[in-house]
N, C-alpha and C. Protein backbone atom coordinates (compact mmCIF):
# COMPACT_ATOMS: atom_id res chain seq x y z
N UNK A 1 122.46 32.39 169.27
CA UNK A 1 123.42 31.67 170.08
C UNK A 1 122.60 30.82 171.06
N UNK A 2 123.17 29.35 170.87
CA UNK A 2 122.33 28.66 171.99
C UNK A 2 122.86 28.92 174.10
N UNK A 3 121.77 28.09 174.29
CA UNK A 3 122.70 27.93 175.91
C UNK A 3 123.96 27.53 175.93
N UNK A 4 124.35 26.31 175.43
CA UNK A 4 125.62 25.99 175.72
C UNK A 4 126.76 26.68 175.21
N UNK A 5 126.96 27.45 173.86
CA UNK A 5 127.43 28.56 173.34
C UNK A 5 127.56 29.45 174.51
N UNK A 6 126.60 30.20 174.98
CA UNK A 6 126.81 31.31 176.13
C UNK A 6 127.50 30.65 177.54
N UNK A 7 127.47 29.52 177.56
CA UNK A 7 128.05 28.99 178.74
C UNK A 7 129.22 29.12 178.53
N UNK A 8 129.76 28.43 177.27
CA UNK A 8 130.96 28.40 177.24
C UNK A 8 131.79 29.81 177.06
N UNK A 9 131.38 30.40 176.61
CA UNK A 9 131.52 31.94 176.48
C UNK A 9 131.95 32.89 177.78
N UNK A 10 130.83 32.03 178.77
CA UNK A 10 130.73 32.82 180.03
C UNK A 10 132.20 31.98 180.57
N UNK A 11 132.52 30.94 180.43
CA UNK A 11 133.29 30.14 181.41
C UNK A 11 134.53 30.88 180.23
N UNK A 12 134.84 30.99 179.11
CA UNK A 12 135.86 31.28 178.93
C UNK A 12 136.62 33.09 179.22
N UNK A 13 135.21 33.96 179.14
CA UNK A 13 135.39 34.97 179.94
C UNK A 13 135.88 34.94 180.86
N UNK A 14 135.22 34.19 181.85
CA UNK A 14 135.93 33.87 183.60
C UNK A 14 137.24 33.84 183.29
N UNK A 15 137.66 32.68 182.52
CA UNK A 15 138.67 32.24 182.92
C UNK A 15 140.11 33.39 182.35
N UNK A 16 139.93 34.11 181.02
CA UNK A 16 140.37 35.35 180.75
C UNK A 16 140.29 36.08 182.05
N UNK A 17 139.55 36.42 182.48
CA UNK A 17 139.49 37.18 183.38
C UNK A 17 140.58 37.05 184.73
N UNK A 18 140.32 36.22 184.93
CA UNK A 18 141.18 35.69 185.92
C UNK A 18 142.30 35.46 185.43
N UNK A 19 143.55 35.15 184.84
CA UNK A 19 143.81 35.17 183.93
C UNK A 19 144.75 36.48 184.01
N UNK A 20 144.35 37.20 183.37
CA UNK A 20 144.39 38.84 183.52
C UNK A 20 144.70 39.30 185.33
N UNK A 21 143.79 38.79 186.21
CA UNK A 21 143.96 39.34 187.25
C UNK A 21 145.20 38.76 187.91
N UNK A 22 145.79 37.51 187.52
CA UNK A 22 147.23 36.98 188.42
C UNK A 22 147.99 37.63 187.60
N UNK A 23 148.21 38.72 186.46
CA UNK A 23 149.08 39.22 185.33
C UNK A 23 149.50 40.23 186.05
N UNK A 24 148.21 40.81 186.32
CA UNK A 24 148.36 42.52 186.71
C UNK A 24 148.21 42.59 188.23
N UNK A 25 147.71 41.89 188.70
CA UNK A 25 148.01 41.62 190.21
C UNK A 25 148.94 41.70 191.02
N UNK A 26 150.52 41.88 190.67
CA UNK A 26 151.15 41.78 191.13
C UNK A 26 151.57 43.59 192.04
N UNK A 27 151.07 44.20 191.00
CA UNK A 27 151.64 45.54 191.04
C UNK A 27 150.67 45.80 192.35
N UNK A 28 148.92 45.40 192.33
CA UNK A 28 148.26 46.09 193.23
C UNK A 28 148.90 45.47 195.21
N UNK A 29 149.28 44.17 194.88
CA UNK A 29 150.12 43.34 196.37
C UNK A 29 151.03 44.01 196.97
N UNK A 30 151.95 44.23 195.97
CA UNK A 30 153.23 44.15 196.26
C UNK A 30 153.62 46.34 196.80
N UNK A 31 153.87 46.19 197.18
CA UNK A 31 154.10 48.07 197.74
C UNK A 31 155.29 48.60 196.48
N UNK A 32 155.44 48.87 196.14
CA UNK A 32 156.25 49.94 195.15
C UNK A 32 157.54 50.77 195.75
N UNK A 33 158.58 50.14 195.86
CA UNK A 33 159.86 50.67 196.36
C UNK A 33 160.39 52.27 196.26
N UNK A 34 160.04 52.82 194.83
CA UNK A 34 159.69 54.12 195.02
C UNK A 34 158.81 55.23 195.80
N UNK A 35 158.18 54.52 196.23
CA UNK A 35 157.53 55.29 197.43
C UNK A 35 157.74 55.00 198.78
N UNK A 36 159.05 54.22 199.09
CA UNK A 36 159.49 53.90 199.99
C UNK A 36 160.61 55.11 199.97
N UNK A 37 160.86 55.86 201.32
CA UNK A 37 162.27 56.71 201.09
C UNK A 37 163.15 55.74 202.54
N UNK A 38 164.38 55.84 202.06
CA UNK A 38 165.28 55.08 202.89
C UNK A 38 166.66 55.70 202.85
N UNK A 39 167.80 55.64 202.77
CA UNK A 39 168.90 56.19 203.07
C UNK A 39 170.16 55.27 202.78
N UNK A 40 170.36 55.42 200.97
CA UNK A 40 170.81 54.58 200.59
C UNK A 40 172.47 54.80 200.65
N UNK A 41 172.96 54.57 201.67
CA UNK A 41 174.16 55.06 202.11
C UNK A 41 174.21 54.06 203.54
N UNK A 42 175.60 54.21 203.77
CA UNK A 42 176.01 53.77 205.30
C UNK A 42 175.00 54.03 206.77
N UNK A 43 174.54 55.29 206.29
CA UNK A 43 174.34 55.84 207.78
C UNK A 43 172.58 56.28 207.49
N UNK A 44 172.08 56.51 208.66
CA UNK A 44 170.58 56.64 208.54
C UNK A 44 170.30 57.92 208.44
N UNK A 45 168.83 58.14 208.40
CA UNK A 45 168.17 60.01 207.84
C UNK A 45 167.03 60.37 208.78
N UNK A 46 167.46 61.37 209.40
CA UNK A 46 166.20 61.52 210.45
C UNK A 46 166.18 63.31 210.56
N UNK A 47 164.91 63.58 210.16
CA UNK A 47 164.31 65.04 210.24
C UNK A 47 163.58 65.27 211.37
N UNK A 48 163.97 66.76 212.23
CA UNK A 48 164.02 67.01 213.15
C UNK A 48 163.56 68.43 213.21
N UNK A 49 162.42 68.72 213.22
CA UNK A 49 162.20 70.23 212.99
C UNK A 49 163.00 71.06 211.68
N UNK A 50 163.59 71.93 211.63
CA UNK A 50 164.02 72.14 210.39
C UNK A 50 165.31 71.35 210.03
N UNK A 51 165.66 70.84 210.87
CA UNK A 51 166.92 70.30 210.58
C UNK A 51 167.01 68.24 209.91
N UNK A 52 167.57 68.53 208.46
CA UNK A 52 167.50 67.34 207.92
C UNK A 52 168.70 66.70 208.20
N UNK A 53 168.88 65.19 209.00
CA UNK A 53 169.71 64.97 208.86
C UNK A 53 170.55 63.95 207.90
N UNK A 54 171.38 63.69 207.11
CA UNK A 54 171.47 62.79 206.39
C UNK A 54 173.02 61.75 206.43
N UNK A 55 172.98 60.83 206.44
CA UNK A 55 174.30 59.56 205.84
C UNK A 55 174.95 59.78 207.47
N UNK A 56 174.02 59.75 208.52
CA UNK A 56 174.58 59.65 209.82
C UNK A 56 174.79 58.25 210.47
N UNK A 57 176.43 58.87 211.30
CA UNK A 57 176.75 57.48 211.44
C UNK A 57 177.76 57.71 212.22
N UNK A 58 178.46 56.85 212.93
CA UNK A 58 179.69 57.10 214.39
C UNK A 58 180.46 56.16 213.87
N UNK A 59 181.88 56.61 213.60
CA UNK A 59 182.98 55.96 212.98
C UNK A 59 183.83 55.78 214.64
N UNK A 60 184.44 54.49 214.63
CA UNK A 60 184.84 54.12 216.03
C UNK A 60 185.56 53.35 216.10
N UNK A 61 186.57 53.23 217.15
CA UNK A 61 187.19 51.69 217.35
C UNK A 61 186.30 50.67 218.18
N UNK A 62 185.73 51.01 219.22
CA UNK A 62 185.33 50.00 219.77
C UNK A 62 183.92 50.60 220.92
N UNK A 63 183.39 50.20 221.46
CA UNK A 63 182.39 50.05 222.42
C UNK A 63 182.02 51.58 223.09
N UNK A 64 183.45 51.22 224.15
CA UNK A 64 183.82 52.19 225.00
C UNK A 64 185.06 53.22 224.82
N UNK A 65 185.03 53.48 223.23
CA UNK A 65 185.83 54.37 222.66
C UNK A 65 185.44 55.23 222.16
N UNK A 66 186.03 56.10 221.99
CA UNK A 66 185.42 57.61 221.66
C UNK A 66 185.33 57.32 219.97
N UNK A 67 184.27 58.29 219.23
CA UNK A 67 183.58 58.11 218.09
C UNK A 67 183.34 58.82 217.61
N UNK A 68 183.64 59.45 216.29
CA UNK A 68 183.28 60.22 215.58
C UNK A 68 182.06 60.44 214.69
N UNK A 69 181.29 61.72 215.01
CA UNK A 69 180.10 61.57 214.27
C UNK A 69 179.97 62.10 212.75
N UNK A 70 179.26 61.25 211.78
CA UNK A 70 180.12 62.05 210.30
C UNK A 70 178.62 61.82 209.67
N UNK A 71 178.21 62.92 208.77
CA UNK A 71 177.25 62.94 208.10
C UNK A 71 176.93 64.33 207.30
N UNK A 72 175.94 64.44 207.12
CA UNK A 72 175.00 66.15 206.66
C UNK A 72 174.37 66.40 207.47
N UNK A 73 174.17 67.53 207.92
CA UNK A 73 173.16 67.95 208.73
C UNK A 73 172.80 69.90 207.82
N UNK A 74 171.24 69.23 207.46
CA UNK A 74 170.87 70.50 206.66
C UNK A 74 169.84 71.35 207.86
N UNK A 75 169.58 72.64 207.59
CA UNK A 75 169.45 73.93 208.37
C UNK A 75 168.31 74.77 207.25
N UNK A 76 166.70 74.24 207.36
CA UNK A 76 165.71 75.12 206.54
C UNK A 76 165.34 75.86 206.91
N UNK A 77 166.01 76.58 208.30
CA UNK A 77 165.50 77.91 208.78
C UNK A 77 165.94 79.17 208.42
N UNK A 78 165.46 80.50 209.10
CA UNK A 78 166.15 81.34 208.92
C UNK A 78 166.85 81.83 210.67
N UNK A 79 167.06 81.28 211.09
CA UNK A 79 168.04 81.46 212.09
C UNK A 79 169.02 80.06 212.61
N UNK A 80 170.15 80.41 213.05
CA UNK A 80 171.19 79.32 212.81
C UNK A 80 170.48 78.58 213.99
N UNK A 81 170.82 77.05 214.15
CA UNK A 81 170.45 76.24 215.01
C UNK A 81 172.06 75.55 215.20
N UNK A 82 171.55 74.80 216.73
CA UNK A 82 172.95 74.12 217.04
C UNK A 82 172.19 72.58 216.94
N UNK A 83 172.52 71.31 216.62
CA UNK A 83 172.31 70.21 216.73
C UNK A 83 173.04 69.76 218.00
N UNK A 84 172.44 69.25 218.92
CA UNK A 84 172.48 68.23 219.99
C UNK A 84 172.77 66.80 219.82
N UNK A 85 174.13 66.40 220.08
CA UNK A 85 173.61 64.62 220.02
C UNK A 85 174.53 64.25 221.29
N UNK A 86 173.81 63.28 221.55
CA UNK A 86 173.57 62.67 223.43
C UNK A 86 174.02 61.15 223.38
N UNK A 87 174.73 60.70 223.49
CA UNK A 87 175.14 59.28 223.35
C UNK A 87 175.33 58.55 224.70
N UNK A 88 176.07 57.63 224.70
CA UNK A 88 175.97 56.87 225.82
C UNK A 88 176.70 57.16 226.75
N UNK A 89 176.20 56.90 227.81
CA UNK A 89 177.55 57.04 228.98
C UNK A 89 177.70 58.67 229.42
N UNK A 90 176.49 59.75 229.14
CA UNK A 90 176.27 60.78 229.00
C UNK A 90 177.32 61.61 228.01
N UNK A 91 178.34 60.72 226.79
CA UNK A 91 178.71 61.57 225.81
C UNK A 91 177.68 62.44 225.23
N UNK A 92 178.48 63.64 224.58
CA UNK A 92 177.61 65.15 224.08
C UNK A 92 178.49 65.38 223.40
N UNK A 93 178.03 65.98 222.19
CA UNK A 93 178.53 66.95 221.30
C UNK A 93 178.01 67.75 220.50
N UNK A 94 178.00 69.21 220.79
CA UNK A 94 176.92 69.98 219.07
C UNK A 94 177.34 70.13 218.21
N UNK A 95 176.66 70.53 217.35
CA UNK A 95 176.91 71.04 215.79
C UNK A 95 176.07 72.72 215.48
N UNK A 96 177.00 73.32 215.37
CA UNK A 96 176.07 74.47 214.50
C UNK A 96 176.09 74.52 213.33
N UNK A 97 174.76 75.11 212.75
CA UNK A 97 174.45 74.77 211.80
C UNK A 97 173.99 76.45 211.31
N UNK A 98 174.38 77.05 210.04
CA UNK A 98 173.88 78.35 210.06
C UNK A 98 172.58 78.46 209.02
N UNK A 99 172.09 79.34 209.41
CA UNK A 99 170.25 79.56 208.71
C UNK A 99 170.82 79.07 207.25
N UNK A 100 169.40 78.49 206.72
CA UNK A 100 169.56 78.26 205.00
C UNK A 100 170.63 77.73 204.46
N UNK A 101 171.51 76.72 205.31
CA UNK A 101 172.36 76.09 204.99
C UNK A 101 172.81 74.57 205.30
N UNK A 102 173.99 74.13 205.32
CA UNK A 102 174.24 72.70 205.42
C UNK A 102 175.48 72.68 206.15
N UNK A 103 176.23 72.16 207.02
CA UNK A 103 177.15 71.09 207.71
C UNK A 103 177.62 70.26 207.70
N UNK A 104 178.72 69.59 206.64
CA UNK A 104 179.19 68.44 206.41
C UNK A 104 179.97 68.17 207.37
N UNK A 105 179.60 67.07 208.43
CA UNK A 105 180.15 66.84 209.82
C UNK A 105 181.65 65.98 209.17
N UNK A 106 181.41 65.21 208.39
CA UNK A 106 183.04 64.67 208.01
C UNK A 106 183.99 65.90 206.59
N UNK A 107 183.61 67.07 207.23
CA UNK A 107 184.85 68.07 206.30
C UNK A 107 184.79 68.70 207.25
N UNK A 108 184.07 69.04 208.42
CA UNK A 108 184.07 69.70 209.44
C UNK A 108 185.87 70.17 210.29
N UNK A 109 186.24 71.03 210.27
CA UNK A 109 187.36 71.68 211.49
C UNK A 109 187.07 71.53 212.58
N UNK A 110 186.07 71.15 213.12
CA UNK A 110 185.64 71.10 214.61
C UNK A 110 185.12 69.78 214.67
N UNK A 111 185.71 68.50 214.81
CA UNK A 111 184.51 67.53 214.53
C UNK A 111 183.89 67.04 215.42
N UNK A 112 183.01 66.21 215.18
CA UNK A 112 182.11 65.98 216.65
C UNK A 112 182.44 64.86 216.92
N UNK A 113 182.85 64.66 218.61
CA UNK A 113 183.07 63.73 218.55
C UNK A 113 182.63 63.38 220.22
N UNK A 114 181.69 61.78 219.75
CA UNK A 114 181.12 61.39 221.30
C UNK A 114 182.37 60.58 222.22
N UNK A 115 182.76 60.80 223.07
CA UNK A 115 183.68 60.26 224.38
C UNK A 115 183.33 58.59 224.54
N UNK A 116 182.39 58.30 224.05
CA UNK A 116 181.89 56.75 224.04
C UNK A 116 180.92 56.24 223.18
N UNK A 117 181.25 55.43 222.16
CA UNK A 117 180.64 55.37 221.09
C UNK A 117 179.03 54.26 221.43
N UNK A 118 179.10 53.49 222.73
CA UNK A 118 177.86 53.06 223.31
C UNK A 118 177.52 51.79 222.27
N UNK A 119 178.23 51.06 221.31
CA UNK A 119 178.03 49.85 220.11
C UNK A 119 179.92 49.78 219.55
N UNK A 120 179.61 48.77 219.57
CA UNK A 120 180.89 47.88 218.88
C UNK A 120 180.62 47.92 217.39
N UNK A 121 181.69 47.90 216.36
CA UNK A 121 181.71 48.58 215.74
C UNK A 121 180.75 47.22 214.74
N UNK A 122 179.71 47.67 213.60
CA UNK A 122 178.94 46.71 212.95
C UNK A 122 177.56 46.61 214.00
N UNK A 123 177.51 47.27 214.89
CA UNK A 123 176.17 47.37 215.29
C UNK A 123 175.79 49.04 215.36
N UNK A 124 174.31 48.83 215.64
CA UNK A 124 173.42 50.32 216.43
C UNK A 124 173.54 50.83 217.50
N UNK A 125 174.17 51.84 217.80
CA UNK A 125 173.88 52.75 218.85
C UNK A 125 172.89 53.38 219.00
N UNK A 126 172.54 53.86 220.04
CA UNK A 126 170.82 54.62 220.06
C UNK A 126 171.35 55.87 220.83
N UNK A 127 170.97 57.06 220.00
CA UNK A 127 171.77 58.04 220.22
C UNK A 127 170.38 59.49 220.29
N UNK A 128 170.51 60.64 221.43
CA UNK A 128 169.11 61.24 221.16
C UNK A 128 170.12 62.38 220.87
N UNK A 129 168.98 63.20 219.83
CA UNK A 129 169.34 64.67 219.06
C UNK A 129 168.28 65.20 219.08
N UNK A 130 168.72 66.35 219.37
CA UNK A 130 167.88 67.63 219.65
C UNK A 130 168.28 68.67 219.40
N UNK A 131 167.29 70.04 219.03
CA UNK A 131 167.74 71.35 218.23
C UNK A 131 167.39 72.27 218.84
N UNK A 132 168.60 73.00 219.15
CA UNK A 132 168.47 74.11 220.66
C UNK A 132 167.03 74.96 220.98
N UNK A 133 166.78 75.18 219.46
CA UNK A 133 165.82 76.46 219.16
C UNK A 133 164.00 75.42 219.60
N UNK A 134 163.99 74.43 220.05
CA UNK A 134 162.75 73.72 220.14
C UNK A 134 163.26 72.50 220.99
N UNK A 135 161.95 72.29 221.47
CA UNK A 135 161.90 71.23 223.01
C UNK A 135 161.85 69.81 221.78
N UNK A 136 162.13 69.79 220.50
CA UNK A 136 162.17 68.34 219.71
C UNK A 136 163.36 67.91 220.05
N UNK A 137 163.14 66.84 220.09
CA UNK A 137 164.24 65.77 219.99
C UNK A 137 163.95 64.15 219.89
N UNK A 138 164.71 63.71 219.02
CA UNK A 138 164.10 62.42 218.95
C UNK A 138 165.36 61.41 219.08
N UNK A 139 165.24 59.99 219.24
CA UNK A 139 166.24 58.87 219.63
C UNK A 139 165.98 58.02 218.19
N UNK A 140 167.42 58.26 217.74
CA UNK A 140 168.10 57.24 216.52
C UNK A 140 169.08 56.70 216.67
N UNK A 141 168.54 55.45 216.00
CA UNK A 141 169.80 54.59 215.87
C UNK A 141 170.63 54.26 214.69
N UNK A 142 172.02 54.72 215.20
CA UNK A 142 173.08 55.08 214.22
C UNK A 142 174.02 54.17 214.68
N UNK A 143 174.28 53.73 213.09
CA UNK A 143 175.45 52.65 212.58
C UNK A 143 176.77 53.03 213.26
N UNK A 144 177.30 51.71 213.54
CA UNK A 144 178.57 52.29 214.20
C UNK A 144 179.82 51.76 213.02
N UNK A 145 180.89 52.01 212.75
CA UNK A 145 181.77 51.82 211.74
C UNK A 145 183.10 52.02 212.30
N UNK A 146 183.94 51.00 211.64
CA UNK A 146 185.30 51.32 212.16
C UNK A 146 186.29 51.40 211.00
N UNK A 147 187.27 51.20 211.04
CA UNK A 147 188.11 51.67 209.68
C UNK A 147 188.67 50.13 208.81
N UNK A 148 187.57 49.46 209.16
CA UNK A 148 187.59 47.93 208.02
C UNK A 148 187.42 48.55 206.62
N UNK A 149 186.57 49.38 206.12
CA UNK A 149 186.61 50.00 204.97
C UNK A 149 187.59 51.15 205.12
N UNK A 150 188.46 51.26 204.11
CA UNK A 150 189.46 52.13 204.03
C UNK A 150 189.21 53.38 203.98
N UNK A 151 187.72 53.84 203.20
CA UNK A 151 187.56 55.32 203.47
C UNK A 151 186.94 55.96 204.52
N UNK A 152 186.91 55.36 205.52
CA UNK A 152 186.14 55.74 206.83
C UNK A 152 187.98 55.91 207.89
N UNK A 153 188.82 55.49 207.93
CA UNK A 153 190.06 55.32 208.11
C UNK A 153 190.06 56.79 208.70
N UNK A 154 190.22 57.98 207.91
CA UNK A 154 190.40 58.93 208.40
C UNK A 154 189.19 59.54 209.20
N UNK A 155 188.22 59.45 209.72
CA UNK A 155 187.35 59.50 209.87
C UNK A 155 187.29 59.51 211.77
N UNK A 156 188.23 58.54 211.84
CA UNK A 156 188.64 57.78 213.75
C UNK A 156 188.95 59.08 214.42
N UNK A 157 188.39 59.25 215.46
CA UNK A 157 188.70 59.98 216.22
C UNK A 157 190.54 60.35 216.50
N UNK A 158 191.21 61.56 216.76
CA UNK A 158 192.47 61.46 216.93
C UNK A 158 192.85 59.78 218.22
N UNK A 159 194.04 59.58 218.26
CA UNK A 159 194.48 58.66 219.20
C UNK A 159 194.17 57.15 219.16
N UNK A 160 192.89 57.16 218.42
CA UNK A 160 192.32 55.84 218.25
C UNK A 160 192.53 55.27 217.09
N UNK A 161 193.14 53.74 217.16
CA UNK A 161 194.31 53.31 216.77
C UNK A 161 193.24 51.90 216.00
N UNK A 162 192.77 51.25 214.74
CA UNK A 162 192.15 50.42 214.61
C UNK A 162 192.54 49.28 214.78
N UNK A 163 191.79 48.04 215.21
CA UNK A 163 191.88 47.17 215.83
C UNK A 163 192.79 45.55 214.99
N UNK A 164 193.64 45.43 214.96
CA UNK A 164 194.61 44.92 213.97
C UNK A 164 193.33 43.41 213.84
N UNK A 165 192.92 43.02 212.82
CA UNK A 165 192.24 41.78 212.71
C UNK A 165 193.32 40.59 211.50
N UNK A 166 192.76 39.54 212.73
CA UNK A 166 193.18 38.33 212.15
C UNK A 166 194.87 37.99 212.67
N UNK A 167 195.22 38.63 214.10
CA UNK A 167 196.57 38.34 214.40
C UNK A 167 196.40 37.41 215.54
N UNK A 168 194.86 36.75 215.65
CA UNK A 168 195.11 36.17 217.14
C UNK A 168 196.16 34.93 217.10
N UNK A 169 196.42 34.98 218.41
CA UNK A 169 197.40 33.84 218.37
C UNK A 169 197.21 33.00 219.36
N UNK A 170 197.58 31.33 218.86
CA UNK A 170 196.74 30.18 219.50
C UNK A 170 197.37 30.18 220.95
N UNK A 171 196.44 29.94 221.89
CA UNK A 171 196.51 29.56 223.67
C UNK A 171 196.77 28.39 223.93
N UNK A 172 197.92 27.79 224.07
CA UNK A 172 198.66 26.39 224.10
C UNK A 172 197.78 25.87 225.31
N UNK A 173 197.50 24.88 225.70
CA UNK A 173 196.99 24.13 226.51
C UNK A 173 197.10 22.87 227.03
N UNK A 174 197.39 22.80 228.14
CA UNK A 174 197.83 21.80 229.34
C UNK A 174 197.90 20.22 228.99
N UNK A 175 196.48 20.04 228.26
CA UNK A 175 196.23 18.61 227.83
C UNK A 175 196.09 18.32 226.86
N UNK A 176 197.38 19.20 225.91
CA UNK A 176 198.12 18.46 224.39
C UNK A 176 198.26 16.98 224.60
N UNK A 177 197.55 15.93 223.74
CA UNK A 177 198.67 14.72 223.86
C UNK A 177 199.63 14.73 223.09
N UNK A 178 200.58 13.23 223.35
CA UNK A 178 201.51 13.92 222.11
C UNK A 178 201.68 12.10 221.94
């Protein structure tokens, strides 16, 4: 094989090469969504010493209205824990939770419910939870929801009445011409 033979050889290697590397390249850039964990539901997921919480979220009419808290809250201990959550305006409400088990806060008989939901409904509240049995506690922010989707409807705190949309009615004004 002469020189120019191996040149070309070498330059068409390269260029294979490269080639190859914008093919398969993509996978080493780009992060891999499966190894992302997220909370593919309404409401967010935040673990707290043994306690997992999951699809948390404050169903509400409005701001400064009382709010219902609805989710899972799982229990990997062996002694029962109470969940703490602290909302705005110094609303409180717990949850017990018994050893080696789970808490579905929206099938719940007792439900929890914060006195002021601290977000209008379609935004974040920033809400702190904590677990009786340990000085943890951490601050999440949980979706606020009102009963625009029909299955959250039952969900409203008793008394609170959802917010009728699309009845406004026009404010006549002084300097109509005519």
């Amino acid at each position: 094989m002469n020189r120019g033979q191996r040149g070309k050889l070498a330059m068409a290697t390269a260029a294979l090469a490269i080639g190859l590397l914008s093919v398969t390249g993509c996978g080493y850039i780009n992060p891999q969504q499966t190894s992302e964990q997220y909370s593919a539901s309404d409401g967010t997921r935040e673990d707290l010493g043994p306690l997992q919480i999951r699809n948390f979220m404050i169903v509400s009419t409005g701001e400064d209205k009382p709010g219902r808290v609805v989710g899972a809250v799982y229990n990997s201990s062996s002694s029962d824990v109470k969940l703490t959550i602290n909302g705005a305006g110094g609303s409180q409400t717990q949850v017990p939770v018994k050893k080696n088990s789970y808490t579905l806060l929206n099938e719940s008989a007792d439900p929890a419910i914060l006195s002021t939901t601290g977000a209008i409904p379609g935004s974040l509240s920033e809400v702190t939870i904590s677990e009786d049995g340990t000085n943890q506690t951490a601050k999440v922010k949980v979706p606020v929801l009102d009963a625009t989707l029909p299955e959250y409807k039952q969900y409203l705190p008793e008394g609170s009445e959802p917010t009728p949309s699309g009845t406004a009615t026009p404010t006549p004004t002084s300097s109509e011409s005519h």
